[in-house]
Protein backbone atom coordinates (compact mmCIF):
# COMPACT_ATOMS: atom_id res chain seq x y z
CA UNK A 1 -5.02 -34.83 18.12
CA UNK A 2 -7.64 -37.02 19.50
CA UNK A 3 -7.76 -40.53 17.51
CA UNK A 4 -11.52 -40.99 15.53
CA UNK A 5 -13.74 -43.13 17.66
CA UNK A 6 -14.46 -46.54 16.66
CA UNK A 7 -17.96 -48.27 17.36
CA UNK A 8 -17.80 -51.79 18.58
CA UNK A 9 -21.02 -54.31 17.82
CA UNK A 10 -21.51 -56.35 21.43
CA UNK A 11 -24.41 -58.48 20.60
CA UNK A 12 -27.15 -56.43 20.20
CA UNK A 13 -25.61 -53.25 21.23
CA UNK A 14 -23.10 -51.18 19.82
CA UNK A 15 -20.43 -49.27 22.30
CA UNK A 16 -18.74 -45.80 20.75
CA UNK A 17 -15.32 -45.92 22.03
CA UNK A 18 -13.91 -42.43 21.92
CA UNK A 19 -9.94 -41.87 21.81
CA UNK A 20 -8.82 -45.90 20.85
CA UNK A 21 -5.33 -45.21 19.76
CA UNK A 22 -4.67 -43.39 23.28
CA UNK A 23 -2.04 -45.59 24.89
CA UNK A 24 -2.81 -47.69 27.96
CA UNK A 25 0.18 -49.90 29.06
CA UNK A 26 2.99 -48.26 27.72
CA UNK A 27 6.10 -50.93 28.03
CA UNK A 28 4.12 -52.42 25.22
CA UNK A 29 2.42 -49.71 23.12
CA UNK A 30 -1.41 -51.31 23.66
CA UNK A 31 -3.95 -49.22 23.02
CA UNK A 32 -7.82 -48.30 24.71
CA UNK A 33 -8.94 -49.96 21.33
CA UNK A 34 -6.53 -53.30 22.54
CA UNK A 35 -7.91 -53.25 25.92
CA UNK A 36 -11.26 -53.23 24.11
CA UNK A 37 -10.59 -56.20 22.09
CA UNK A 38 -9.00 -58.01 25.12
CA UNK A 39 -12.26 -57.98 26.93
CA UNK A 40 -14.21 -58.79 23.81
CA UNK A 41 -12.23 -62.26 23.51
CA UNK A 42 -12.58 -63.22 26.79
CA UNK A 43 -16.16 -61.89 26.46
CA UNK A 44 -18.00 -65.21 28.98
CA UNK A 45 -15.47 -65.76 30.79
CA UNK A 46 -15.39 -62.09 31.88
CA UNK A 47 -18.96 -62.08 32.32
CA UNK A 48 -19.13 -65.06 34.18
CA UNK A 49 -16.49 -63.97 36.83
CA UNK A 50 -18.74 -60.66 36.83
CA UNK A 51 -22.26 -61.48 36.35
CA UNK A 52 -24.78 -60.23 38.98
CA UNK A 53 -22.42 -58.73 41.02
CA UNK A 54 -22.49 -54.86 42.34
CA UNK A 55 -19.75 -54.08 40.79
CA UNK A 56 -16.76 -51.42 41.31
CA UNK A 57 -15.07 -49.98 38.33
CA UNK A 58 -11.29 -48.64 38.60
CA UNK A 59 -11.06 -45.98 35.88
CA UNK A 60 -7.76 -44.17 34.78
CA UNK A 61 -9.49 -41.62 32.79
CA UNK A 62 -5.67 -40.16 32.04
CA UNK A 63 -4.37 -43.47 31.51
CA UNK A 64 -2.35 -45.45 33.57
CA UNK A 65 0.08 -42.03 34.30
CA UNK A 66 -3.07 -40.32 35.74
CA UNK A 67 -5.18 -40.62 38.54
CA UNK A 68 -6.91 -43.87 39.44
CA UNK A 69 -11.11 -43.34 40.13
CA UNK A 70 -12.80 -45.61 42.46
CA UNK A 71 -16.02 -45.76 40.64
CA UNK A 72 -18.99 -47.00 43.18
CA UNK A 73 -21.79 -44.97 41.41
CA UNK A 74 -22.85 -45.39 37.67
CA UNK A 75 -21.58 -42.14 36.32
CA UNK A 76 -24.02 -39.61 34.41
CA UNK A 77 -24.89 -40.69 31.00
CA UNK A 78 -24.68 -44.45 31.18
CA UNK A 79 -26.79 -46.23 28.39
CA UNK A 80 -30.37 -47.24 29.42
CA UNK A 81 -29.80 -50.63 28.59
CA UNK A 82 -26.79 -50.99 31.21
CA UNK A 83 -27.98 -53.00 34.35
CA UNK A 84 -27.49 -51.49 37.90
CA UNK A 85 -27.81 -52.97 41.69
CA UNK A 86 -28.48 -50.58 44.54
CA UNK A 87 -26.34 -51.13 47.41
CA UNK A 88 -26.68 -49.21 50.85
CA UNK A 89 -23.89 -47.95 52.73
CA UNK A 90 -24.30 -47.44 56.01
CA UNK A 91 -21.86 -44.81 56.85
CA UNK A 92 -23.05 -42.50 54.74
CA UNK A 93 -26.97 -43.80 55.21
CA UNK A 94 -27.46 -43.66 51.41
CA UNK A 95 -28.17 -46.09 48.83
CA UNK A 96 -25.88 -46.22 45.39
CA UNK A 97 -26.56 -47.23 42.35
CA UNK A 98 -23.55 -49.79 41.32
CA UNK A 99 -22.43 -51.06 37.57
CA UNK A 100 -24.16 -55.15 37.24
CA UNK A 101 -22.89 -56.72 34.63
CA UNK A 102 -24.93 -59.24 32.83
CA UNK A 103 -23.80 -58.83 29.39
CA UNK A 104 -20.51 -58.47 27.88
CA UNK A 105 -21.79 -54.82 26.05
CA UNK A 106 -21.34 -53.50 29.98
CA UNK A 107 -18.07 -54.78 29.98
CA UNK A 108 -16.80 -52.31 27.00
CA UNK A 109 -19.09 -49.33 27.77
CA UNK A 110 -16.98 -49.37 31.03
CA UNK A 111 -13.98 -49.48 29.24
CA UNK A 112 -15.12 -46.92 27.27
CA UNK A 113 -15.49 -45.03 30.35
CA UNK A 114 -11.53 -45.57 30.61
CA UNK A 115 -12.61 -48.31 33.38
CA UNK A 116 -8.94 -51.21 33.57
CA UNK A 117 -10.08 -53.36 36.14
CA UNK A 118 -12.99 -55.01 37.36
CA UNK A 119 -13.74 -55.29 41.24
CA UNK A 120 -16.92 -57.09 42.17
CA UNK A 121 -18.76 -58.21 44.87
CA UNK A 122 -18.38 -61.80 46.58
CA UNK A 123 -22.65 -61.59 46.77
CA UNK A 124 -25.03 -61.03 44.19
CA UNK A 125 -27.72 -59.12 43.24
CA UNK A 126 -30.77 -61.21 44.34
CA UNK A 127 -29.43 -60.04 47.87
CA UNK A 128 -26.14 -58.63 48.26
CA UNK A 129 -25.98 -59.01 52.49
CA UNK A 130 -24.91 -62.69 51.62
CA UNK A 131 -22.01 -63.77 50.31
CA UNK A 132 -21.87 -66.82 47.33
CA UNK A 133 -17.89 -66.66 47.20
CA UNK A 134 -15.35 -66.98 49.88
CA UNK A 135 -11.68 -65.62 49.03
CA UNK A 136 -8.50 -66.31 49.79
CA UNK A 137 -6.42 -63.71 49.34
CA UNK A 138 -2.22 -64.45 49.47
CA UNK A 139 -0.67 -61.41 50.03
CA UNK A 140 3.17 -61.03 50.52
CA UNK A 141 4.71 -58.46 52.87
CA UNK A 142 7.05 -55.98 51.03
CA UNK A 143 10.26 -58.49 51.42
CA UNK A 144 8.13 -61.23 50.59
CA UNK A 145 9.25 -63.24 47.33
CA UNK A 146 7.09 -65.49 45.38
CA UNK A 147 8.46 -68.37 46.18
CA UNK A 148 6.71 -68.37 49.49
CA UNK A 149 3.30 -67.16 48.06
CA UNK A 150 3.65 -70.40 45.87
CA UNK A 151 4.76 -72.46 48.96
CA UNK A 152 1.33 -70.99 51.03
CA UNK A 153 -0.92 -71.52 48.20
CA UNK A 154 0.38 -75.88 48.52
CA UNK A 155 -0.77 -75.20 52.73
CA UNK A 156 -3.98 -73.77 51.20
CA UNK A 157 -4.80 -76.50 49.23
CA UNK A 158 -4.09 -79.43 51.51
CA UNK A 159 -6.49 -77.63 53.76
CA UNK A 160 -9.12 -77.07 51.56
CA UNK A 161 -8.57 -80.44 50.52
CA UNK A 162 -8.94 -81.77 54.31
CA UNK A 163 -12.34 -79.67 54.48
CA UNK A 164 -13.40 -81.01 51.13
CA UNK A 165 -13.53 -78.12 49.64
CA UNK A 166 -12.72 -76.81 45.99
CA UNK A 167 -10.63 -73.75 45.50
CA UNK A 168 -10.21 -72.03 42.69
CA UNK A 169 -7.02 -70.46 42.34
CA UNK A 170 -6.07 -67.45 40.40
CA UNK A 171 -3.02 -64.99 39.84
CA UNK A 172 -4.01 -61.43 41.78
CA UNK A 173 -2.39 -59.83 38.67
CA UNK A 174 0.14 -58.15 40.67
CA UNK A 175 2.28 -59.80 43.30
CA UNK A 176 0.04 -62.72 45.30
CA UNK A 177 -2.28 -65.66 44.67
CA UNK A 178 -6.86 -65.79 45.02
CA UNK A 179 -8.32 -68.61 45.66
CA UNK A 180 -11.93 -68.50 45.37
CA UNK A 181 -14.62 -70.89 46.96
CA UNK A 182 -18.64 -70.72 46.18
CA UNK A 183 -20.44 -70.99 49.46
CA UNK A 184 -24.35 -71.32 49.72
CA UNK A 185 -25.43 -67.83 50.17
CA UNK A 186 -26.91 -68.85 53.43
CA UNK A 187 -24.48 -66.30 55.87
CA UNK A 188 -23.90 -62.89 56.59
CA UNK A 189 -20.56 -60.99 55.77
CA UNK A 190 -19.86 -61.20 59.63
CA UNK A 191 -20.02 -65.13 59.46
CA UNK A 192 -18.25 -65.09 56.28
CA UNK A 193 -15.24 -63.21 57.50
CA UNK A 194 -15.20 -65.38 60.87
CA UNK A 195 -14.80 -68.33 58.88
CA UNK A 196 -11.93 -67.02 56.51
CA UNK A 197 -10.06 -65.86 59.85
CA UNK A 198 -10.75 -68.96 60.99
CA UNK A 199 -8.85 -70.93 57.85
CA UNK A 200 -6.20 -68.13 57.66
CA UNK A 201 -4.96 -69.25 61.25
CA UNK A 202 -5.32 -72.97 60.59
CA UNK A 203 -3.21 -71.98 57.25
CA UNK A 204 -0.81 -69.87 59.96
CA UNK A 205 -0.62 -72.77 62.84
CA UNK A 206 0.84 -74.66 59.25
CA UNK A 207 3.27 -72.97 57.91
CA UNK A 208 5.87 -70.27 59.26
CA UNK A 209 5.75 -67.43 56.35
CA UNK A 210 2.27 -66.93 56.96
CA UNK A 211 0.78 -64.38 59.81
CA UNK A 212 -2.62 -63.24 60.64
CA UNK A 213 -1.40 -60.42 61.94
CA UNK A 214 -4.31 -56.75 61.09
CA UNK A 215 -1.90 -54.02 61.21
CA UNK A 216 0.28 -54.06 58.70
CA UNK A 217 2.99 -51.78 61.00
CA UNK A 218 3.44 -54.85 63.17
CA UNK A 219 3.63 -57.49 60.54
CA UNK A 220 6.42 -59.35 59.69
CA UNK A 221 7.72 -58.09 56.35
CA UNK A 222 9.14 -61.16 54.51
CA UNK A 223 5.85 -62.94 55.60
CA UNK A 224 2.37 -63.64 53.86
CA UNK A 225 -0.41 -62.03 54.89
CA UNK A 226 -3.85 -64.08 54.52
CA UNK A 227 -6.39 -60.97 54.02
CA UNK A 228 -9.51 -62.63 55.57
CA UNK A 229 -10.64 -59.26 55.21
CA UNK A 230 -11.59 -59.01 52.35
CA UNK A 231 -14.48 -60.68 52.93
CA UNK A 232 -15.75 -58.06 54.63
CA UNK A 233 -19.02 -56.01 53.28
CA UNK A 234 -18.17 -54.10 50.46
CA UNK A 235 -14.77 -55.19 50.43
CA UNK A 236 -13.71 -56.31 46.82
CA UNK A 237 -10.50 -57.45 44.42
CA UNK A 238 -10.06 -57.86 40.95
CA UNK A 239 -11.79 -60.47 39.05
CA UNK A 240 -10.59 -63.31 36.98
CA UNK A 241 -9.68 -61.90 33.55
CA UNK A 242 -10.14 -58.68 35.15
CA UNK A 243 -6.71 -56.65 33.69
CA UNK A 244 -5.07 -55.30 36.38
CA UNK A 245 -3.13 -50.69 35.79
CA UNK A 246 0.40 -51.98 35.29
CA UNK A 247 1.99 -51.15 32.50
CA UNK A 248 2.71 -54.32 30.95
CA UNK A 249 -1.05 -55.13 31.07
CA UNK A 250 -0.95 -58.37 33.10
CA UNK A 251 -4.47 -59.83 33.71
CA UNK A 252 -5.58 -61.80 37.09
CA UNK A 253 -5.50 -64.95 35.51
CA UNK A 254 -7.32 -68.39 36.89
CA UNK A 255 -4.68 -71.18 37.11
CA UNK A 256 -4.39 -74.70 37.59
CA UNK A 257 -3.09 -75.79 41.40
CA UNK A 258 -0.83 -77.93 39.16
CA UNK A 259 0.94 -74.94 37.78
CA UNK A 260 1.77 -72.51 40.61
CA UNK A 261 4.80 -74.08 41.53
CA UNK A 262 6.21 -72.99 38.04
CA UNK A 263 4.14 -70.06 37.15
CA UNK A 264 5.35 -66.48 37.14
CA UNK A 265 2.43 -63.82 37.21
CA UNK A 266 4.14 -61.20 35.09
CA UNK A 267 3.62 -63.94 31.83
CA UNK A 268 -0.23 -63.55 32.04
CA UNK A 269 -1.12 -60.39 30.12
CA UNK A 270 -3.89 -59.06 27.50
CA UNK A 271 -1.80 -60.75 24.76
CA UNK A 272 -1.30 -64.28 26.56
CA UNK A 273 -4.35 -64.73 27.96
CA UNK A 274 -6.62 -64.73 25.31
CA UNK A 275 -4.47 -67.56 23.58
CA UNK A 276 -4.21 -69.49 26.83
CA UNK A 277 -8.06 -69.13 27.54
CA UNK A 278 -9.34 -70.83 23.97
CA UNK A 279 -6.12 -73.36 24.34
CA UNK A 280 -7.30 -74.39 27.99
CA UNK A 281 -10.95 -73.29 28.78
CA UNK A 282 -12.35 -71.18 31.33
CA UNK A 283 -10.83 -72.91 34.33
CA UNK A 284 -13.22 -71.37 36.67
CA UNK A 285 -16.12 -72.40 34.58
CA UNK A 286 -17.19 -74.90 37.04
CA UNK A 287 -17.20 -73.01 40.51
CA UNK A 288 -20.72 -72.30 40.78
CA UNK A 289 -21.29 -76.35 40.84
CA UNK A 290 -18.48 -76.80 43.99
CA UNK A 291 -20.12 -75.31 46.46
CA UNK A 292 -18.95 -75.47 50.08
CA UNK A 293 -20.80 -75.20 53.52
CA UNK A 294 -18.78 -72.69 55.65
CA UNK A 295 -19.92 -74.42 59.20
CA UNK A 296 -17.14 -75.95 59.84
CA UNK A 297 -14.90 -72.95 59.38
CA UNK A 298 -17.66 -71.58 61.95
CA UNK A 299 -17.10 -74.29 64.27
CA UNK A 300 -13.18 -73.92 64.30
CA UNK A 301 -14.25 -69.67 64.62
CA UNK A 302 -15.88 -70.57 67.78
CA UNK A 303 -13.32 -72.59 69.02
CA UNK A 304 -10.93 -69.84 68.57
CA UNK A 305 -12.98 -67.47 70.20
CA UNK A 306 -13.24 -70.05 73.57
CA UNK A 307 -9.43 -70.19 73.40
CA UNK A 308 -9.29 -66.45 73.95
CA UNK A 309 -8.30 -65.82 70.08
CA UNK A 310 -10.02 -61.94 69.49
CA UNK A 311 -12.75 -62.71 67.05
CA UNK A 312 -12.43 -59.50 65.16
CA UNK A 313 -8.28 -59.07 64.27
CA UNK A 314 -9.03 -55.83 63.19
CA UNK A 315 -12.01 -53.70 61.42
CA UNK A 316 -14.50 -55.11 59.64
CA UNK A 317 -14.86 -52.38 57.52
C-alpha cells in the first residue's frame, strides 16, 4: 500500500509529495521523501547551478528499477506558479515549453514528479542561442580507470591556467570529471563548440590518455574522451548537486582542484553532501564573477582549421 503523502512548505509554496516512503536508491534504503529533503538542504546551491536555465528533467517514475523519462516538455498539471522557457527545436519545427527553475519550490515539485537528476542548459533564458557556460566534460573510455581522469583534469588546469581562465571543477556523479567556465554570452553554440574542440586538442597534443576522437567505435578504450560536444545546442549534463539514478545516490558534486588527486566520486552522495556543503560552502558560488572571453580558443579553432584539422569531428547535434 501506497505510503500517505506528505506536504513540504518551500517558501511560499507548499509541494504534495505523493508515495515518500517508496524507495529510491536501494543499497541504502533512501526514500522519495530523502531525496526530497536532500534537495531542500542544498536548496541555493541547487538553484544557483539551475537558475534560468531551460531545463531537462530525468524522471524514474518506477524508481530507479524502471524506466528512465527524458522530460523536455512541462508535463500536464504543473502548478501555475512553476516558471517555464520556450525553446525551439528545429528538427521537429516546434517550440517546447521547458521546466526554469528560479525557486527552490520547482526543484521539489519535480521531484515530486519522480524527477532524480537535473540537466540544464549552458544558456539562459534571456536568450537561450548563447551560451554563458563552457564545459569540460572528462569522460573515460570503458577500460579507462580514474586515475587517468584525475591525471587529465591536472592537463586541464595548467591550460586553463595558461589562458587565464577559471574552471570550476566538479564530480560527473558517475565515472568522469566537469569543469565548468562562465563565458560572456556573446557567441553562438557553433562558436562555443569550436572553441571547446579547440582546448580538447590542445589538452590531447598534452597528454597521451586523452583523444578527440567522435566515434566512439574507433576510440581508444583505456583513453579519455574530452566531449566538446556537449556544448552543442541542446546538449546538456547533470548539474552541480544535481543527484545522479545510481543506487547508492551519489550527487555531481563541485570540488576543489586541490582535492582530485585524492578524491573518489562514489563518497559524494545525498548523505555526504549536505554535511560537506554547510562545512565548505558552495564552491561554485563564485563562477558567475570569472568570466572568460572564448577568442582565443577561436583563434587556436582557426588555426586548426588552416592546418587541415576538420572543424566539425563529428555532429553537432
Amino acid at each position: 500500500m501506497a505510503s500517505p503523502a506528505v506536504e513540504i512548505e518551500v517558501g511560499p509554496r507548499v509541494v504534495r509529495v505523493s508515495n515518500p516512503d517508496r524507495v529510491y536508491f536501494p543499497d541504502h534504503g533512501w526514500t522519495k521523501l530523502d531525496l526530497v529533503e536532500y534537495y531542500l538542504s542544498v536548496g541555493d546551491a541547487i538553484v544557483n547551478a539551475l537558475y534560468e536555465r531551460p531545463c531537462m528533467l530525468h524522471r524514474f517514475p518506477k524508481g530507479l528499477a524502471g524506466e528512465k523519462v527524458h522530460q523536455k516538455k512541462v508535463p500536464n498539471g504543473a502548478p501555475p506558479w512553476l516558471e517555464t522557457v520556450s525553446v525551439h527545436f528545429p528538427r521537429f519545427d516546434r517550440d517546447v515549453d521547458e521546466v526554469c527553475v528560479t525557486e527552490l519550490a520547482t526543484v521539489i515539485w519535480a521531484v515530486q514528479m519522480s524527477t532524480v537528476e537535473f540537466h540544464p542548459w549552458n544558456s539562459r533564458r534571456a536568450d537561450v542561442e548563447k551560451p554563458d557556460e563552457w564545459r569540460i566534460d572528462l569522460d573515460p573510455g570503458p577500460e579507462c580507470d580514474f586515475a587517468t581522469v584525475q591525471r587529465v583534469a591536472g592537463v586541464v588546469h595548467e591550460v586553463l591556467d595558461e589562458l587565464g581562465a577559471t574552471g570550476f571543477p566538479k564530480t560527473s556523479g558517475g565515472s568522469g570529471l566537469h569543469v565548468y567556465v562562465r563565458i560572456p554570452p556573446e557567441h553562438g553554440f557553433q562558436d562555443v563548440r569550436r572553441a571547446a574542440l579547440a582546448f580538447a586538442r590542445e589538452v590531447e597534443r598534452r597528454s597521451p590518455d586523452v583523444t578527440t576522437t567522435w566515434w566512439r567505435k574507433d576510440r581508444d578504450p583505456t583513453k579519455l574522451f574530452v566531449d566538446y560536444n556537449q556544448n552543442a545546442r541542446d546538449h546538456t549534463i547533470a548539474a552541480a548537486y544535481s543527484v545522479r539514478g545510481f543506487p547508492d545516490g551519489r550527487v555531481s558534486t563541485p570540488v576543489e582542484w586541490s582535492e582530485i588527486d585524492d578524491l573518489d566520486p562514489h563518497d559524494f552522495t545525498i548523505e555526504t553532501v549536505p554535511p560537506r556543503l554547510e562545512r565548505l560552502g558552495d564552491l561554485h558560488a563564485g563562477i558567475d564573477d570569472a568570466g572568460f572571453d572564448i577568442r582565443p580558443l577561436l583563434g587556436w579553432a582557426e588555426r586548426d582549421e588552416r592546418d587541415g584539422v576538420d572543424p566539425a569531428a563529428g555532429p553537432d547535434e
